[in-house]
C-alpha atoms as a PDB file:
ATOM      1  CA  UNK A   1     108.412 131.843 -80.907  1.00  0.00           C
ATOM      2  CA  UNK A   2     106.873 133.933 -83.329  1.00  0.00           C
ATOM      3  CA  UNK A   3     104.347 135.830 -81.619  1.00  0.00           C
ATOM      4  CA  UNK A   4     102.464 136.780 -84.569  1.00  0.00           C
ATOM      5  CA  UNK A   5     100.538 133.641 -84.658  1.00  0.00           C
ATOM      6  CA  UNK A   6      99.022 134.307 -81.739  1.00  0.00           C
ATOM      7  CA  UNK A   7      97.539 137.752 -83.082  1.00  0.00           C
ATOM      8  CA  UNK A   8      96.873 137.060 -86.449  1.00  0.00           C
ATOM      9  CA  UNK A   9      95.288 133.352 -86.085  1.00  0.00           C
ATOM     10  CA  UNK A  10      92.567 131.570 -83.808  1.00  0.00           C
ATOM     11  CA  UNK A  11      93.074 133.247 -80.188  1.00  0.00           C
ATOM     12  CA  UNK A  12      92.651 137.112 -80.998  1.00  0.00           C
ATOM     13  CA  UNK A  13      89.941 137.623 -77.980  1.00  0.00           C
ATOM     14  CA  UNK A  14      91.358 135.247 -75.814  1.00  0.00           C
ATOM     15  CA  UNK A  15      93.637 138.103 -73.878  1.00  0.00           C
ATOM     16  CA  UNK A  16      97.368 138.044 -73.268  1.00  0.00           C
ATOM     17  CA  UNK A  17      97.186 137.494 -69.306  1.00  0.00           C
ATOM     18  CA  UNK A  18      94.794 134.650 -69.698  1.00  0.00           C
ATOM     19  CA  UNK A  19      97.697 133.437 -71.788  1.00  0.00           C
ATOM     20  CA  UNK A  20     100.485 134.335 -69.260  1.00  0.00           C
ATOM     21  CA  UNK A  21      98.874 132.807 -66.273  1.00  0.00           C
ATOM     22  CA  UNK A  22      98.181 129.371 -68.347  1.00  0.00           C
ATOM     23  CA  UNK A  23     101.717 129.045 -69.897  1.00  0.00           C
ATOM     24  CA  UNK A  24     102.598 129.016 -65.854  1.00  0.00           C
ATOM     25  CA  UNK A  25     100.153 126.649 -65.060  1.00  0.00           C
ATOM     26  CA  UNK A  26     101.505 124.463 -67.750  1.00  0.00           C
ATOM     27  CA  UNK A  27     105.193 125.072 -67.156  1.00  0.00           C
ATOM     28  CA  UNK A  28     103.606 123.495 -63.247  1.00  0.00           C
ATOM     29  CA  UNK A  29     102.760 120.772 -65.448  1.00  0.00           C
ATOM     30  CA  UNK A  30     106.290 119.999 -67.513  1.00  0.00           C
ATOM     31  CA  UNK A  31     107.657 120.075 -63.724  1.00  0.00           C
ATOM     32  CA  UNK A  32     105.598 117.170 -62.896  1.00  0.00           C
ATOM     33  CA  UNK A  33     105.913 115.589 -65.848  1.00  0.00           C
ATOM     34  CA  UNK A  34     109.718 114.702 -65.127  1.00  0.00           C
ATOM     35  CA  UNK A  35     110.561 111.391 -64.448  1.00  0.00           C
ATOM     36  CA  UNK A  36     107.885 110.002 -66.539  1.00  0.00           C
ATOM     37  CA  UNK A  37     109.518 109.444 -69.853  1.00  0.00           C
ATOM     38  CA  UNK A  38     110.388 111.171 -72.724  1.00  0.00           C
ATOM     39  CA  UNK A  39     108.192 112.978 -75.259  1.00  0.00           C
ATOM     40  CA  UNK A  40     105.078 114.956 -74.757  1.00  0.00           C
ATOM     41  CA  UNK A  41     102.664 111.846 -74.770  1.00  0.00           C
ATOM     42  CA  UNK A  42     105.643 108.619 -73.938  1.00  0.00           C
ATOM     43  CA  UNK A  43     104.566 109.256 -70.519  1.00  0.00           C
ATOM     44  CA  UNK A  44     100.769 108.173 -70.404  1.00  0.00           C
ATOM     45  CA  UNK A  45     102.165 104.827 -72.897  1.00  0.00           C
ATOM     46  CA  UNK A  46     101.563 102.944 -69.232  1.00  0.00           C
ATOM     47  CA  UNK A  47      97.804 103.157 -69.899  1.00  0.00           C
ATOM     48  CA  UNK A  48      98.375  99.994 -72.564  1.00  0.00           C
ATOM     49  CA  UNK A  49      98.889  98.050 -69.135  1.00  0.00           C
ATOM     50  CA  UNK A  50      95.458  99.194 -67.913  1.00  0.00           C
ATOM     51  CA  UNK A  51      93.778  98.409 -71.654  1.00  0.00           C
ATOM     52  CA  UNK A  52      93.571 101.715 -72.832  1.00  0.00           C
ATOM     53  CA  UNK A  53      91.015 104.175 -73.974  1.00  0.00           C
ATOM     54  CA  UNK A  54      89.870 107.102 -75.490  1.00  0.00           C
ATOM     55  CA  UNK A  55      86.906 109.042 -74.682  1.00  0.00           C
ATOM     56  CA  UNK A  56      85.008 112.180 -76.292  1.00  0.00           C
ATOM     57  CA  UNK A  57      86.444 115.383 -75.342  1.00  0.00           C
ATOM     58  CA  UNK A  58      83.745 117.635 -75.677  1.00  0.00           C
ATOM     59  CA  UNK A  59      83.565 119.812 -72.185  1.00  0.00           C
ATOM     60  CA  UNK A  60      80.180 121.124 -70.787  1.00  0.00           C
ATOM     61  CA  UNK A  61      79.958 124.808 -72.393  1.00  0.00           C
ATOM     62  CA  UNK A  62      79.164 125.374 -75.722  1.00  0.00           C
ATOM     63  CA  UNK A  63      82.056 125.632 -78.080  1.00  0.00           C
ATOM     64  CA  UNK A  64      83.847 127.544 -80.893  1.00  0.00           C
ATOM     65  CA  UNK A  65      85.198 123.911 -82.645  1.00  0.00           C
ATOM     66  CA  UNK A  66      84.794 120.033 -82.571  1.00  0.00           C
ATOM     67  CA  UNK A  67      87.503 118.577 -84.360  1.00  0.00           C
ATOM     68  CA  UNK A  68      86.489 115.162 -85.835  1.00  0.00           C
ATOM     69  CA  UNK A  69      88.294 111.769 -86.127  1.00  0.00           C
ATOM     70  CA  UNK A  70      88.097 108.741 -88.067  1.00  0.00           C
ATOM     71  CA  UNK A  71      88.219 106.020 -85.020  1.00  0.00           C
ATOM     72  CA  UNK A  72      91.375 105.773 -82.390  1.00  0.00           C
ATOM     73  CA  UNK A  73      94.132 104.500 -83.853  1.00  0.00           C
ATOM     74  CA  UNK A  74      95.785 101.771 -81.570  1.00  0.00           C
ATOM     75  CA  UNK A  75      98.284 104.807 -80.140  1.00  0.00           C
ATOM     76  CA  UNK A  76      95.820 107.026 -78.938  1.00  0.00           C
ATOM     77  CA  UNK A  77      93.303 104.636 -77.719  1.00  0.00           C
ATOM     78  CA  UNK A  78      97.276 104.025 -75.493  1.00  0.00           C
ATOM     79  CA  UNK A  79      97.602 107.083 -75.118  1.00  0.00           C
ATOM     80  CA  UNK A  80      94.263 108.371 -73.809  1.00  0.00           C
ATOM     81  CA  UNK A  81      95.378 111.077 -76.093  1.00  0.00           C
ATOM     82  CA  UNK A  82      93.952 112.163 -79.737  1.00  0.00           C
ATOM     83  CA  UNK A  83      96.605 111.863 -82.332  1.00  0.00           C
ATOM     84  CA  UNK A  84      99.197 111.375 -80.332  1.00  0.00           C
ATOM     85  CA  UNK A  85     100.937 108.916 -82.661  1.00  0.00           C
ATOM     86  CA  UNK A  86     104.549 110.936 -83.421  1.00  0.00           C
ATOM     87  CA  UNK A  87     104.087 110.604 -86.927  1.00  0.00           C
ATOM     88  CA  UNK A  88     100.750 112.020 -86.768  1.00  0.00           C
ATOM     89  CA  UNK A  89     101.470 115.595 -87.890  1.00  0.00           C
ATOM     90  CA  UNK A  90      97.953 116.900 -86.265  1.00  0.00           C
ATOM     91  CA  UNK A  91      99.597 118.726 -83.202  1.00  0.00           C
ATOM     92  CA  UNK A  92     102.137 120.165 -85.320  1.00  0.00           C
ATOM     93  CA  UNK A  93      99.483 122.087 -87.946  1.00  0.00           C
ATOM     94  CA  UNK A  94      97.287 122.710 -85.163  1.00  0.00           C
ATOM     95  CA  UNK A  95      99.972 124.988 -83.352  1.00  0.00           C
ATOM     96  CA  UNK A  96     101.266 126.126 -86.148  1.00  0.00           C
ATOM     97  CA  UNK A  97      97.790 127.785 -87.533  1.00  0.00           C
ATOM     98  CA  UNK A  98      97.000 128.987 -84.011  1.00  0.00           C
ATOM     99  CA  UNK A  99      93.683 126.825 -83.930  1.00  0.00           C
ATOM    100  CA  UNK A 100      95.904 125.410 -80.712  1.00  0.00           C
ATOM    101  CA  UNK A 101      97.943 128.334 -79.899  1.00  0.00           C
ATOM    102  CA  UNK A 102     101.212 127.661 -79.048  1.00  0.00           C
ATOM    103  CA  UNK A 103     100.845 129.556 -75.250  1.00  0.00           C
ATOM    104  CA  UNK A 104      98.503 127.626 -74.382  1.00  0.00           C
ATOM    105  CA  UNK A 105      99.016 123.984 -76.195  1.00  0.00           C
ATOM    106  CA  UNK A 106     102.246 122.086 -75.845  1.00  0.00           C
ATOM    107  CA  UNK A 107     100.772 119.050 -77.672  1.00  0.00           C
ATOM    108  CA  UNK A 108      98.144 115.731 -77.186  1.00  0.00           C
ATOM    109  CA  UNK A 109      98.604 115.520 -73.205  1.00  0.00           C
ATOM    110  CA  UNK A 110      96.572 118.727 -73.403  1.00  0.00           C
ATOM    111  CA  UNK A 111      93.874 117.546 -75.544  1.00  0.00           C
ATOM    112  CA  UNK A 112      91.685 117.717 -72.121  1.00  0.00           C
ATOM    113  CA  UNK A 113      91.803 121.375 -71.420  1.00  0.00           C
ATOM    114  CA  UNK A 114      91.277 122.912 -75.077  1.00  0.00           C
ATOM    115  CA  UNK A 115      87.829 123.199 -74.283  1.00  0.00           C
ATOM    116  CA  UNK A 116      88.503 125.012 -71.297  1.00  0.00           C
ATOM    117  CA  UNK A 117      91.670 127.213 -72.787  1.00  0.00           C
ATOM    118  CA  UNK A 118      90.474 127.891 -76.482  1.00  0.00           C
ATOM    119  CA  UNK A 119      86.967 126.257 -76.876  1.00  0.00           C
ATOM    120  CA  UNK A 120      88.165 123.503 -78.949  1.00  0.00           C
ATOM    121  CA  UNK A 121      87.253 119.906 -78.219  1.00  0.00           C
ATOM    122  CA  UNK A 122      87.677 116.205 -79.576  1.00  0.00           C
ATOM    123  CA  UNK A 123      85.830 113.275 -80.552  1.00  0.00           C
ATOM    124  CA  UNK A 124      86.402 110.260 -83.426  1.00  0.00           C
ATOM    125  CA  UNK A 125      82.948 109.089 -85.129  1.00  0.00           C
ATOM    126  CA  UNK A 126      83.951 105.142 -84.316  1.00  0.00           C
ATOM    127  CA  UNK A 127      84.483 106.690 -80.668  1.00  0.00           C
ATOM    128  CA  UNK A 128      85.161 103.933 -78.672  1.00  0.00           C
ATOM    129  CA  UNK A 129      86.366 101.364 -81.423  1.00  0.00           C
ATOM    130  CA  UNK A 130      90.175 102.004 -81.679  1.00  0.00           C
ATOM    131  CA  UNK A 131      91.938 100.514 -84.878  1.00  0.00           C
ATOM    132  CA  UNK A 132      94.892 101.874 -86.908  1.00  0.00           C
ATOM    133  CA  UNK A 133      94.099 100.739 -90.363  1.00  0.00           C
ATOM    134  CA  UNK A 134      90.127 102.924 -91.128  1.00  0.00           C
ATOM    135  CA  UNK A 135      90.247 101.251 -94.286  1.00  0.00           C
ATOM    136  CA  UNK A 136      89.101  98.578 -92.503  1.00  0.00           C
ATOM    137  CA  UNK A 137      85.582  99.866 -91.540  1.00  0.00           C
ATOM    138  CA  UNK A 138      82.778  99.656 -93.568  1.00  0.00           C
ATOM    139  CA  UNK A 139      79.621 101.729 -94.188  1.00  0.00           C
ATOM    140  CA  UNK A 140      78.118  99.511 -92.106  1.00  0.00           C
ATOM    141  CA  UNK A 141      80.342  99.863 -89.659  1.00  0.00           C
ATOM    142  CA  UNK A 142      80.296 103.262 -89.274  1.00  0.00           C
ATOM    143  CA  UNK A 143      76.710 103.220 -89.574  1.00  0.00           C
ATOM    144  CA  UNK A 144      76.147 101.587 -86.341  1.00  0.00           C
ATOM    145  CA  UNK A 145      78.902 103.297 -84.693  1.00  0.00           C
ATOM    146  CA  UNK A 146      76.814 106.471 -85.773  1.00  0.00           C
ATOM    147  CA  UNK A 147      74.377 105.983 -83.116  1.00  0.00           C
ATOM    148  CA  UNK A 148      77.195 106.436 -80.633  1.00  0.00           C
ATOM    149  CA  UNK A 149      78.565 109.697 -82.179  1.00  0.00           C
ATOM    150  CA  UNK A 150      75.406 111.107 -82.603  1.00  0.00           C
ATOM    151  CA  UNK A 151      74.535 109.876 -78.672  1.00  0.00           C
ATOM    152  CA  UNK A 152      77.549 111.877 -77.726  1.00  0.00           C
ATOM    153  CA  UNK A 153      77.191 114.851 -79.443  1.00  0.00           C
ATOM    154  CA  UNK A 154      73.450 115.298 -78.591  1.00  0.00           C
ATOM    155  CA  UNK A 155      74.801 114.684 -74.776  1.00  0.00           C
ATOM    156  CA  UNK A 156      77.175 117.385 -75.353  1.00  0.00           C
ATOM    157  CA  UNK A 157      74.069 119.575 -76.980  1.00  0.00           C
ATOM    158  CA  UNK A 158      71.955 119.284 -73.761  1.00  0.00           C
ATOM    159  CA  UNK A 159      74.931 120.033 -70.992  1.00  0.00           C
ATOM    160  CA  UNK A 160      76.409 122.994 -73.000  1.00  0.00           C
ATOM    161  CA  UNK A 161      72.739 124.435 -73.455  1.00  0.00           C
ATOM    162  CA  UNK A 162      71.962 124.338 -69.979  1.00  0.00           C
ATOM    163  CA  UNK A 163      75.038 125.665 -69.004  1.00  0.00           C
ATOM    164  CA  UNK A 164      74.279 129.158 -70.395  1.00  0.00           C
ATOM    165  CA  UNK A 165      70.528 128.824 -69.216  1.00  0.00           C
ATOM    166  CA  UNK A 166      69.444 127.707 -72.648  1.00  0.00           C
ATOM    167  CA  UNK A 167      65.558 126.848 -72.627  1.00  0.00           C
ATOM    168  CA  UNK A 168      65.304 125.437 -76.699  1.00  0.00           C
ATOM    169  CA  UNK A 169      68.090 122.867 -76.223  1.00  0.00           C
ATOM    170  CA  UNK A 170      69.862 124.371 -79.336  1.00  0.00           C
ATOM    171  CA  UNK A 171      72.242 127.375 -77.978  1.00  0.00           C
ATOM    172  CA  UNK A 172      74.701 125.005 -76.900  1.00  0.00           C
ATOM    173  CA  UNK A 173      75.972 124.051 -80.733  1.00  0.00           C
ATOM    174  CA  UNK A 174      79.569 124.628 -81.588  1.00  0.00           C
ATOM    175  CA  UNK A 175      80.120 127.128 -83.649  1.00  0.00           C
ATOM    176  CA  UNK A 176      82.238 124.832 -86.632  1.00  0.00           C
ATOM    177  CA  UNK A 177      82.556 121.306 -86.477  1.00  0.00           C
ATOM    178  CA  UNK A 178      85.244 120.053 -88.581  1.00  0.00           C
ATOM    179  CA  UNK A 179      86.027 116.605 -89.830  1.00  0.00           C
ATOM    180  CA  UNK A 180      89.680 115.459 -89.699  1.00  0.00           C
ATOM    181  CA  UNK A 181      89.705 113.763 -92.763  1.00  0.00           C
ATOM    182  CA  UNK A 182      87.304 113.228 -95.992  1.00  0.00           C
ATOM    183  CA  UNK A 183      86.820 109.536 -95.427  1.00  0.00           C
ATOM    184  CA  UNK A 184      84.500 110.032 -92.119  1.00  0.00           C
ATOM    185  CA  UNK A 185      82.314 112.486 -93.713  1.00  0.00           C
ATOM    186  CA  UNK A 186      81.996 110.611 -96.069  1.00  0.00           C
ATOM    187  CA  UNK A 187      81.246 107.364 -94.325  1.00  0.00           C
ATOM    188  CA  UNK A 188      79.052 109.250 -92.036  1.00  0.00           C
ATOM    189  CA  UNK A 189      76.544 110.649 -95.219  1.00  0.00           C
ATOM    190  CA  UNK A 190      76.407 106.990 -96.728  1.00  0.00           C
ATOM    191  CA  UNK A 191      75.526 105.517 -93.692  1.00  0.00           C
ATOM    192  CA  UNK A 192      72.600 107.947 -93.451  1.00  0.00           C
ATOM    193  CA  UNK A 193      71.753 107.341 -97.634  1.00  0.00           C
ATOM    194  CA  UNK A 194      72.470 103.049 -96.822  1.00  0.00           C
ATOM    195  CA  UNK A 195      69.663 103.610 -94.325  1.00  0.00           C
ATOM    196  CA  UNK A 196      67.472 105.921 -96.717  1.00  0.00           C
ATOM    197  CA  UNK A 197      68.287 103.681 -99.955  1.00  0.00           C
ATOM    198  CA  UNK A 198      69.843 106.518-101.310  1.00  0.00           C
ATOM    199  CA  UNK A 199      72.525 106.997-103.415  1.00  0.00           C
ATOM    200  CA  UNK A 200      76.214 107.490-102.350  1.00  0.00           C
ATOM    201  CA  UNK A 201      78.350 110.038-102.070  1.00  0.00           C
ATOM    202  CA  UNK A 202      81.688 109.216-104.074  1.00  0.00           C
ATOM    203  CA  UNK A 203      83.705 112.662-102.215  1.00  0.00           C
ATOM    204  CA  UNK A 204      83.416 116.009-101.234  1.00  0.00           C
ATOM    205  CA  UNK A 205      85.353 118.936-101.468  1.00  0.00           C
ATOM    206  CA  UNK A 206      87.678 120.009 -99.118  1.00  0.00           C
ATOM    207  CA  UNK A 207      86.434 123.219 -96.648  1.00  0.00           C
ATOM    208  CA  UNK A 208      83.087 124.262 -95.920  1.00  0.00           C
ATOM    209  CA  UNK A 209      79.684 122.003 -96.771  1.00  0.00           C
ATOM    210  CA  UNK A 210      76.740 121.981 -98.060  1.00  0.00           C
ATOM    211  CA  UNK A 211      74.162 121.455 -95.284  1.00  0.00           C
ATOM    212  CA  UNK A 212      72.149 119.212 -97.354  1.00  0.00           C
ATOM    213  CA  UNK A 213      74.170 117.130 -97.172  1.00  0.00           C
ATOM    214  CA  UNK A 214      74.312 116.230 -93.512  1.00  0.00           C
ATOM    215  CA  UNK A 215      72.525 112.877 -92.104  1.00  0.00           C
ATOM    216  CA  UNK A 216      68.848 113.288 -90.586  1.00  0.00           C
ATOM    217  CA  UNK A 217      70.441 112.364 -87.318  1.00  0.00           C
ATOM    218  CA  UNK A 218      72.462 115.388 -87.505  1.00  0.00           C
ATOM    219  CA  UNK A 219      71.967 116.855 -83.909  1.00  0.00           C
ATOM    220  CA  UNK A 220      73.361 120.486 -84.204  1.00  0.00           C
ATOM    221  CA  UNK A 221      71.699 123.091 -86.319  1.00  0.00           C
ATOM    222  CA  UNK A 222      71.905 123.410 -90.061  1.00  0.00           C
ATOM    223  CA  UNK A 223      72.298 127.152 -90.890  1.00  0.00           C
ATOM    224  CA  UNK A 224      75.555 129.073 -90.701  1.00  0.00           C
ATOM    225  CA  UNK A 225      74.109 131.116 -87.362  1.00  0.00           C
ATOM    226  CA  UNK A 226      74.066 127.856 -85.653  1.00  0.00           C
ATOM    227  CA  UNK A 227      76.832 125.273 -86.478  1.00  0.00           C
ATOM    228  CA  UNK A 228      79.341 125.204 -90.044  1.00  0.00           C
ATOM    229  CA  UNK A 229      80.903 121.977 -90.803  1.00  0.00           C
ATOM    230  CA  UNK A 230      83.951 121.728 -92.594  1.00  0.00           C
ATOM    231  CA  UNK A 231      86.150 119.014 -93.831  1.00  0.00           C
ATOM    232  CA  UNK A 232      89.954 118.919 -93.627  1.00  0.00           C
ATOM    233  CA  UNK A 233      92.807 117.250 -95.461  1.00  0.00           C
ATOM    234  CA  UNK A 234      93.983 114.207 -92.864  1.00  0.00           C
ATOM    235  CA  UNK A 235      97.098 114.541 -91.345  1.00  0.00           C
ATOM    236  CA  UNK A 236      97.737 110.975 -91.072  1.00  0.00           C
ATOM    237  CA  UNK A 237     102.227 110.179 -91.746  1.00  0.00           C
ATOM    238  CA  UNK A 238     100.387 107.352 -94.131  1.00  0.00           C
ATOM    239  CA  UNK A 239      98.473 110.097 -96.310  1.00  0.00           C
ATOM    240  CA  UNK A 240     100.187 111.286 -98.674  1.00  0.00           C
ATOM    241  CA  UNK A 241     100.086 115.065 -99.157  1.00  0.00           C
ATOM    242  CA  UNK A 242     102.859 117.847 -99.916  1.00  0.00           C
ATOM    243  CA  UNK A 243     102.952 119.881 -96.344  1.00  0.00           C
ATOM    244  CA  UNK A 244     100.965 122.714 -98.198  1.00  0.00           C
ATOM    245  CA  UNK A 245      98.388 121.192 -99.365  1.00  0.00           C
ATOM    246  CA  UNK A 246      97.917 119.361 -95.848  1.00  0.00           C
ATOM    247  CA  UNK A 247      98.096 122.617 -94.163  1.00  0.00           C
ATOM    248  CA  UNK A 248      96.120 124.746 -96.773  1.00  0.00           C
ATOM    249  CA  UNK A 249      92.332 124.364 -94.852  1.00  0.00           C
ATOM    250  CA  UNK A 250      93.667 123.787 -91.512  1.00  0.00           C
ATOM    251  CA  UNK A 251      94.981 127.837 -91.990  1.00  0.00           C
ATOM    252  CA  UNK A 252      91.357 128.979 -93.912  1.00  0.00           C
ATOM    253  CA  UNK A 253      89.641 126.927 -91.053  1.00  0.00           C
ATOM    254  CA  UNK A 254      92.133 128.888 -88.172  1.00  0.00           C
ATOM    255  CA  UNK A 255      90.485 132.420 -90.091  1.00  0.00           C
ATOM    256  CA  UNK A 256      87.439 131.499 -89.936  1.00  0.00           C
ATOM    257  CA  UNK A 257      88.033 130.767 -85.998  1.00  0.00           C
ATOM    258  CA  UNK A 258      89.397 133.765 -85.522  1.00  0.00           C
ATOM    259  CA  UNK A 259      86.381 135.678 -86.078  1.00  0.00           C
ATOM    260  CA  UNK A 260      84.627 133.504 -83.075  1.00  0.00           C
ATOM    261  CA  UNK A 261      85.916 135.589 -79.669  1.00  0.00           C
ATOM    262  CA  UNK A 262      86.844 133.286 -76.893  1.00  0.00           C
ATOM    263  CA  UNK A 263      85.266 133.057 -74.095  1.00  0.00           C
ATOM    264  CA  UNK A 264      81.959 133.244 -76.406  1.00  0.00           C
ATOM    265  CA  UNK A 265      79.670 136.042 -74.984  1.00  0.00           C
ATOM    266  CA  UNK A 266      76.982 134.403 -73.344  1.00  0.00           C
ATOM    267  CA  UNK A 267      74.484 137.493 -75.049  1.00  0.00           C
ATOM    268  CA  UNK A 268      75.459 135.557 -78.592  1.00  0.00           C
ATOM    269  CA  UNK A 269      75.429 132.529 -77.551  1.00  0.00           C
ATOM    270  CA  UNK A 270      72.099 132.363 -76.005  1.00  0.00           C
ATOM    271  CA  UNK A 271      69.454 133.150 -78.740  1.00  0.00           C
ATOM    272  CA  UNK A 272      66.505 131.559 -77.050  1.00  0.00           C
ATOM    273  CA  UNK A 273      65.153 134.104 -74.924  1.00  0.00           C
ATOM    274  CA  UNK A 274      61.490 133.303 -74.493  1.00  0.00           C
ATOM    275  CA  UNK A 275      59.829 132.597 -71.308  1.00  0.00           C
ATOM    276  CA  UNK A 276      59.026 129.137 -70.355  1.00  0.00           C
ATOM    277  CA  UNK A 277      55.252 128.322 -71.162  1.00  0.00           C
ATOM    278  CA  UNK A 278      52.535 129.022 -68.374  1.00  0.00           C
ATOM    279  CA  UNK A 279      50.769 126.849 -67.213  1.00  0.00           C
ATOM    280  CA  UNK A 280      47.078 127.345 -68.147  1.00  0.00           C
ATOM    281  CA  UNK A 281      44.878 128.027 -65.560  1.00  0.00           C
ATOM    282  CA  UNK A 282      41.426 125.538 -65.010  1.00  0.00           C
ATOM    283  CA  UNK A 283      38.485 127.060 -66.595  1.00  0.00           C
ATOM    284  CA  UNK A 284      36.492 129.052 -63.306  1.00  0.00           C
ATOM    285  CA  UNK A 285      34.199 126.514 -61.998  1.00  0.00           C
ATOM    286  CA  UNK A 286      30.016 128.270 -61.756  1.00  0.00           C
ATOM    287  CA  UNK A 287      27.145 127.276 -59.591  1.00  0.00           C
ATOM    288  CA  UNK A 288      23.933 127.321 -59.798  1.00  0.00           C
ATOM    289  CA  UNK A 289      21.775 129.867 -58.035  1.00  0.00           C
END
């Protein structure tokens, strides 16, 4: 392995014996793991006999990035796992930039313990509506399944702010929330202008955004000191993109993670640090003589 993608990408402040104890808690893991199939993700294929399913992966402490889906495709919503489908090149980039470094991240099946490990976490906008083909979702679609990513994400907001002691609600915000893909921005900003009788949005460029241009429901903050959003190339096996250009903003994004330490320092974090109102005391009550 080449260690200096651990150094030079997304896990500088993590510490090396963090990393040593987790790759033997996960080498535990491959152990157990025998004996239930082949491939990293084959194994958890018996959830298609329970219906499958595919939740938000968000954690409950505030967190350096969200990475953002379309909707489930019909092998993750399997799965339980976020792009999990082998010609989904997602784990491979991720790894490979160091925004899932490789000591820590073997691929999907630990899509549950990023948030704990690196401070990354998962969630699709059509959470909870799984579907291979996104081309068959509308604005309106995604419109109401909006409410539900937005329901999510503010849940997220509230559990991640109290766990640091946060008394505004807000502290809890990840740090960058990037979209997995153009066409969900996208879809997410016209279902917001549908509503407004706005305009549409044709595209966007690829990287960082303009703030203006997120939806009023937008539940994080809009300035760079609270939450950046970004928006990466897909890395779908039916997009097709030459392996640099799919792997160009996933590496810019990994830079701009790098700067975030991990475990974020609560002193940062926490910007809120006015007392909680008093209570007003009753007016002094005066008799007559």
């Amino acid at each position: 392995m080449n260690r200096g993608v651990f150094e030079k990408y997304a896990f500088v402040g993590a510490g090396k014996g963090y990393a040593q104890r987790k790759r033997g808690e996960n080498e535990n893991e491959n152990e157990n793991e025998k004996g239930k199939g082949k491939g990293s993700c084959s194994a958890k294929r018996r959830r298609r006999e329970e219906g499958g399913g595919l939740e938000a992966k968000l954690g409950k402490k505030p967190l350096r990035l969200i990475l953002v889906g379309h909707n489930p495709s019909q092998h993750a919503w399997a799965s339980g796992h976020y792009y999990s489908n082998p010609s989904n090149r997602m784990w491979k980039i991720l790894r490979e930039t160091g925004i899932a470094p490789e000591e820590l991240v073997r691929g999907c099946e630990d899509d549950g313990s990023m948030q704990e490990s690196c401070g990354v976490g998962f969630i699709d906008v059509g959470v909870g509506m799984p579907g291979t083909d996104s081309s068959q979702f509308t604005t309106k679609d995604m419109a109401t399944a909006s409410k539900n990513f937005y329901a999510h994400l503010s849940t997220h907001l509230e559990r991640a702010s109290e766990s640091i002691g946060c008394l505004c609600g807000k502290c809890g915000s990840p740090k960058l929330v990037a979209f997995t893909g153009k066409k969900q921005f996208v879809e997410l900003v016209n279902a917001d202008r549908l509503r407004l009788n706005m305009k549409k949005v044709q595209t966007v460029p690829l990287g960082p955004q303009d703030s203006r241009l997120l939806p009023q429901d937008w539940p994080f903050g809009r300035t760079d000191a609270d939450t950046r959003v970004w928006v990466l190339t897909s890395t779908s096996g039916a997009s097709a993109l030459t392996n640099s250009a799919r792997i160009a903003p996933y590496a810019d994004l990994s830079a701009e993670l790098a700067k975030i330490p991990w475990p974020l320092p609560k002193d940062e974090v926490l910007r809120c640090h006015q007392a909680p109102p008093e209570k007003e005391s009753p007016p002094p009550t005066t008799t007559s003589l």
